[in-house]
Protein backbone atom coordinates (compact mmCIF):
# COMPACT_ATOMS: atom_id res chain seq x y z
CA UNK A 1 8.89 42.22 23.45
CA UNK A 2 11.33 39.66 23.87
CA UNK A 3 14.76 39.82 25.20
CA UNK A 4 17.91 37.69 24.14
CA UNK A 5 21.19 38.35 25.36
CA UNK A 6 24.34 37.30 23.71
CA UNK A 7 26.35 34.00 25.31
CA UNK A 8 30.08 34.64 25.19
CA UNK A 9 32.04 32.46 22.93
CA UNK A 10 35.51 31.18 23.67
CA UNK A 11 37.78 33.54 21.52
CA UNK A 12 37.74 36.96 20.30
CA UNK A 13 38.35 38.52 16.86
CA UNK A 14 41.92 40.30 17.18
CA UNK A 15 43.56 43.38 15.71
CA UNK A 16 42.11 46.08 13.36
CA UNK A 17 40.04 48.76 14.02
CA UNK A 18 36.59 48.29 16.74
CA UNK A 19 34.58 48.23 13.06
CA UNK A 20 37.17 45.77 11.98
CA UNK A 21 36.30 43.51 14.89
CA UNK A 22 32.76 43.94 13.91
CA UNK A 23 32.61 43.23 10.69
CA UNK A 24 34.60 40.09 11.53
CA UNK A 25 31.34 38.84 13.80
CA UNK A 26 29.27 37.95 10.47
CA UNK A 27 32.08 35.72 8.98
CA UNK A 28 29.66 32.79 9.59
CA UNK A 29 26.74 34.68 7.92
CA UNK A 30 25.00 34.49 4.68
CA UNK A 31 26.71 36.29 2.06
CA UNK A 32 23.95 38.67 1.62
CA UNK A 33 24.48 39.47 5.13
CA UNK A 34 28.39 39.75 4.76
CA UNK A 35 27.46 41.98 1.77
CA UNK A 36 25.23 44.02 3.46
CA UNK A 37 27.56 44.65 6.45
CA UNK A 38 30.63 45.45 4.45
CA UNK A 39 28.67 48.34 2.58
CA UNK A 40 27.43 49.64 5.47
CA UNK A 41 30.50 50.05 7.01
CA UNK A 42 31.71 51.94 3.70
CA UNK A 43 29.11 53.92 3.14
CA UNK A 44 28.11 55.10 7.01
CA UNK A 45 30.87 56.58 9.21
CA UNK A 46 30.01 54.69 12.53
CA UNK A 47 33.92 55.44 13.27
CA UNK A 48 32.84 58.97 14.17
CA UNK A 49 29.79 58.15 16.01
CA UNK A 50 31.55 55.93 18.90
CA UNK A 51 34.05 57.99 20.11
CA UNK A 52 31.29 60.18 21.51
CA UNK A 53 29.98 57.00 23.34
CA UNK A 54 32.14 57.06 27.29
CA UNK A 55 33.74 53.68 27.58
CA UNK A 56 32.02 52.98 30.44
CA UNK A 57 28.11 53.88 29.13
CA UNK A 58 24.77 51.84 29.07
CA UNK A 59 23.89 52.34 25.76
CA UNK A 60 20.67 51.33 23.91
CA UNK A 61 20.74 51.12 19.99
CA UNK A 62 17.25 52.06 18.64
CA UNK A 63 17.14 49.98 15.43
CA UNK A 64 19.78 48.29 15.65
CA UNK A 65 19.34 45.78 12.77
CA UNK A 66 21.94 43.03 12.34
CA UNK A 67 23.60 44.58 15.54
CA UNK A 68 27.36 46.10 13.70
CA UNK A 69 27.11 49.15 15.72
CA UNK A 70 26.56 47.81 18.71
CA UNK A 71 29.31 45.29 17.67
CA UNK A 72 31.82 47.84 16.61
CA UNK A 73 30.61 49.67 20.33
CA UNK A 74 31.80 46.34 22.02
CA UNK A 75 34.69 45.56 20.13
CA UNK A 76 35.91 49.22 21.98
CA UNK A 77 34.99 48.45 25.30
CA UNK A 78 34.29 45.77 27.57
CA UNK A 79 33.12 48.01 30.23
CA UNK A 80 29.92 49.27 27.98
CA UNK A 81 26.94 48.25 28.26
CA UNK A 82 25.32 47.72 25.33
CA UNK A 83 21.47 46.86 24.56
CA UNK A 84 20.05 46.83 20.77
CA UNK A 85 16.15 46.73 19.46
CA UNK A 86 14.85 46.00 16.43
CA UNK A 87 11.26 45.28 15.74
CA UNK A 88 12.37 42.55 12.72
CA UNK A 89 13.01 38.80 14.26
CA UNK A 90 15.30 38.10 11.18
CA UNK A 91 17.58 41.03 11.75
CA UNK A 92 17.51 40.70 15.87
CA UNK A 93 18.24 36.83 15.00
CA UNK A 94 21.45 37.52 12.68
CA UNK A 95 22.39 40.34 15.65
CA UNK A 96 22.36 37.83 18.71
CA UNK A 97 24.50 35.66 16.74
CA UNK A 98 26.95 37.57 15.38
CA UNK A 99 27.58 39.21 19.07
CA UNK A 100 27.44 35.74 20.84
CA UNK A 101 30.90 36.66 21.85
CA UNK A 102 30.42 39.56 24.28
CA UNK A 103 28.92 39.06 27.35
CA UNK A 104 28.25 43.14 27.51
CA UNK A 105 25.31 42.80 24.81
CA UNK A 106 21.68 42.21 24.69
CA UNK A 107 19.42 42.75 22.07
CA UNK A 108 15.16 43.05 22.48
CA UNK A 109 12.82 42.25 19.61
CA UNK A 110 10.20 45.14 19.75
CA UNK A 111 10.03 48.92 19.51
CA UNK A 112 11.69 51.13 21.75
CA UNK A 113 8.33 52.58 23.12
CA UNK A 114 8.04 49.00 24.67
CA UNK A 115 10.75 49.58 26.78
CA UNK A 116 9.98 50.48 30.56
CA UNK A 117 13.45 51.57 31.96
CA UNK A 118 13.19 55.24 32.45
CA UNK A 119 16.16 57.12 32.81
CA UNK A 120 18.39 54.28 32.91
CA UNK A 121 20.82 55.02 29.85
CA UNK A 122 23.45 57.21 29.34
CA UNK A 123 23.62 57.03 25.67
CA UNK A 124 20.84 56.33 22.80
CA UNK A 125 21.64 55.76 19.83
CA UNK A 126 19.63 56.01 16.49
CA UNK A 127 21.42 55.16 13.34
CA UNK A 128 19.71 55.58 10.14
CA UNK A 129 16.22 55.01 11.47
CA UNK A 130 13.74 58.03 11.93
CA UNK A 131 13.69 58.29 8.03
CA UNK A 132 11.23 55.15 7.85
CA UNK A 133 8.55 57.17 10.33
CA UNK A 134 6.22 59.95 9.61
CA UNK A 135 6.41 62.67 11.95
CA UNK A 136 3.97 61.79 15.07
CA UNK A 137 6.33 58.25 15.14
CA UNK A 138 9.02 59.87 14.94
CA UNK A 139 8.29 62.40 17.50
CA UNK A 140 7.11 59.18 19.81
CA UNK A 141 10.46 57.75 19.41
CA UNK A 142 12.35 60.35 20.54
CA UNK A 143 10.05 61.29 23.17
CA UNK A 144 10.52 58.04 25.13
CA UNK A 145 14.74 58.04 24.66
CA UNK A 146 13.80 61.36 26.24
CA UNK A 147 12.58 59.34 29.04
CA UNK A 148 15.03 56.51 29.03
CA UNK A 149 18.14 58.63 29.26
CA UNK A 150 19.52 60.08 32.62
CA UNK A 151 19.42 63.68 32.68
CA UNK A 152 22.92 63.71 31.86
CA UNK A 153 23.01 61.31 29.40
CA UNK A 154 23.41 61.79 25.43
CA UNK A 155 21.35 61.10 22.29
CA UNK A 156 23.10 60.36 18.67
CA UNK A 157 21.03 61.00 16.31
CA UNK A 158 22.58 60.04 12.80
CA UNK A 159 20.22 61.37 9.82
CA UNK A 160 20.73 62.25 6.15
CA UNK A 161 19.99 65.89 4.74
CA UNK A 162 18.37 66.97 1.57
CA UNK A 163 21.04 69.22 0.69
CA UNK A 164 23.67 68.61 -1.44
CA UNK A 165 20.65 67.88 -3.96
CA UNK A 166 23.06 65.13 -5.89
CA UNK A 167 23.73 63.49 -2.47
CA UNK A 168 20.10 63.41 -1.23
CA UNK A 169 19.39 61.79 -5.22
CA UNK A 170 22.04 59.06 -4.63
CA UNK A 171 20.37 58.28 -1.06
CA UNK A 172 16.99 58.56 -2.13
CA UNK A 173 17.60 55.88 -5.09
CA UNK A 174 19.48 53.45 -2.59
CA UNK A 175 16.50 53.50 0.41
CA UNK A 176 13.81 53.56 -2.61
CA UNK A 177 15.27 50.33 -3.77
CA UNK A 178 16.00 48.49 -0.12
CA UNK A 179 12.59 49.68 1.51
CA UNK A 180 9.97 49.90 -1.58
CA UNK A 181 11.86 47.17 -3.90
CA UNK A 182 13.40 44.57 -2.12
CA UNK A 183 11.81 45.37 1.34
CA UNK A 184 15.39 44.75 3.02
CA UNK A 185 14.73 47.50 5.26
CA UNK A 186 12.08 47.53 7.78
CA UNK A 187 9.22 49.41 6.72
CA UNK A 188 7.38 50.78 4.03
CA UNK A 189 7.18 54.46 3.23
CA UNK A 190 10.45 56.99 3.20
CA UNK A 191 10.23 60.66 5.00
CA UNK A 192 13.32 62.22 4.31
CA UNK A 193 13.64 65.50 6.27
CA UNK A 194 16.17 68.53 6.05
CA UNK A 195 18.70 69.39 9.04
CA UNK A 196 16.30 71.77 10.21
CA UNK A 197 13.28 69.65 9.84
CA UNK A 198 15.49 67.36 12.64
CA UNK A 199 16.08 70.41 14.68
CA UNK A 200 12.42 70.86 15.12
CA UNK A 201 11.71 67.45 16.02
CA UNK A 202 14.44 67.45 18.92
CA UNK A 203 13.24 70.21 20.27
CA UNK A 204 9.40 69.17 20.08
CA UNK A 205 10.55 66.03 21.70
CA UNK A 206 12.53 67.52 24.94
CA UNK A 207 16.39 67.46 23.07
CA UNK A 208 18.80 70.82 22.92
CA UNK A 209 21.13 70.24 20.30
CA UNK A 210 24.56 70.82 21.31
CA UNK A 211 26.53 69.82 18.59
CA UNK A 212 25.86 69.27 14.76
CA UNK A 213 28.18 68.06 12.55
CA UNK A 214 28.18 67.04 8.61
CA UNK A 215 30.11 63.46 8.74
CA UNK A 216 29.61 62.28 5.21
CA UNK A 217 33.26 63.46 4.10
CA UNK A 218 34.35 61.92 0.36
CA UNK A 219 30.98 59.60 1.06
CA UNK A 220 28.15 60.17 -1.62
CA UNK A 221 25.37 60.07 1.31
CA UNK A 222 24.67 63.47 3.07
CA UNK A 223 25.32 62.29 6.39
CA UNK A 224 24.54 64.32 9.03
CA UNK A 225 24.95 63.93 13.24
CA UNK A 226 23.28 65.83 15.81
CA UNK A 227 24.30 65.45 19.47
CA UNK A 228 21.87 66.06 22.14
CA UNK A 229 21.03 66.46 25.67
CA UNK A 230 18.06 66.18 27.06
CA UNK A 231 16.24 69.84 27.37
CA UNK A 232 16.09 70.79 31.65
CA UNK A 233 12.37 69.97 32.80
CA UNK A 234 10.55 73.34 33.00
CA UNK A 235 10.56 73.87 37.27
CA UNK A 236 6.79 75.66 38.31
């Protein structure tokens, strides 16, 4: 596991929206990258995931990729504290560089489980992520954000569903082709799961849902958000 934090540069991007300012960090990418960015940010609604990130959080991004949500969390708020992991080198690389101008970002190259901070957090994030993992990894994973977040604290958990059917279709075709084709995507087998599938992990893995929410909106990906807390440990 290996740590890198981001240097701050000399000047900031200005004016737009936070996922404005984000996008704006890859201007010195490869296209590809500056491709794959700017469809992100039109096909996943990250502007509905930060607002329910407090301005003044420690926040760890669990496959975090080339780093434009903890970018776009930055661009909101100086006062956050923001650490990403990713286990790909490329992806952590393009990450520490495009966020080279905030001094309240780190990223680690490894696996969450690595991570020995327990209850140190008060928001974990996981965008996109848990579809890549059977079950028991899955499970894993969100048992140790169970243990890295204060008892207080907040997991985001943004998933797809399998329902609308031509949604799910549309979604399936676009992961088949960046995991199984061109191997974009970390990882090498797809487990899609319903909303209720999700529900059942959470709560196998110490999480009371408190809040669900379908974010897709005119976007043809069934986007779905659950917001948790961890579940109170059982007193003998």
């Amino acid at each position: 596991m290996t740590y890198f934090s981001a240097p701050m540069a000399l000047q900031e991007p200005r004016g737009g929206s936070d996922l404005d300012r984000a996008i704006h960090c890859y201007r010195d990418q490869h296209w590809f990258v500056r491709g794959f960015v700017r469809g992100r940010r039109l096909l996943c609604p990250m502007d509905k995931l930060a607002p329910h990130v407090p301005r003044d959080a420690r926040v760890l991004d669990i496959g975090c990729g080339h780093g434009l949500f903890v970018n776009t969390l930055a661009s909101g708020s100086s006062t956050r504290r923001i650490v990403g992991v990713d286990p790909s080198d490329h992806k952590i690389d393009v990450a520490r560089q495009s966020s080279r101008q905030f001094a309240n970002v780190s990223y680690i190259h490894g696996i969450v489980q690595e991570i020995k901070e327990p209850a140190s957090f008060d928001v974990v994030s996981i965008l996109d992520v848990l579809y890549l993992m059977p079950d028991e990894i899955a499970t894993s994973v969100l048992w140790h954000c169970r243990r890295l977040l204060k008892d207080d604290g907040r997991l985001l958990l943004k998933t797809n569903d399998r329902r609308p059917r031509w949604k799910y279709a549309l979604v399936w075709l676009e992961e088949t082709l960046m995991v199984k084709v061109i191997g974009f995507t970390f990882g090498s087998q797809i487990h899609f799961r319903s909303a209720d599938q999700y529900r059942k992990l959470l709560d196998e893995a110490g999480f009371v849902v408190e809040d669900f929410q379908k974010i897709d909106g005119w976007r043809p990906v069934p986007h779905r958000l659950f917001i948790c807390r961890p579940a109170p440990v059982p007193t003998r």
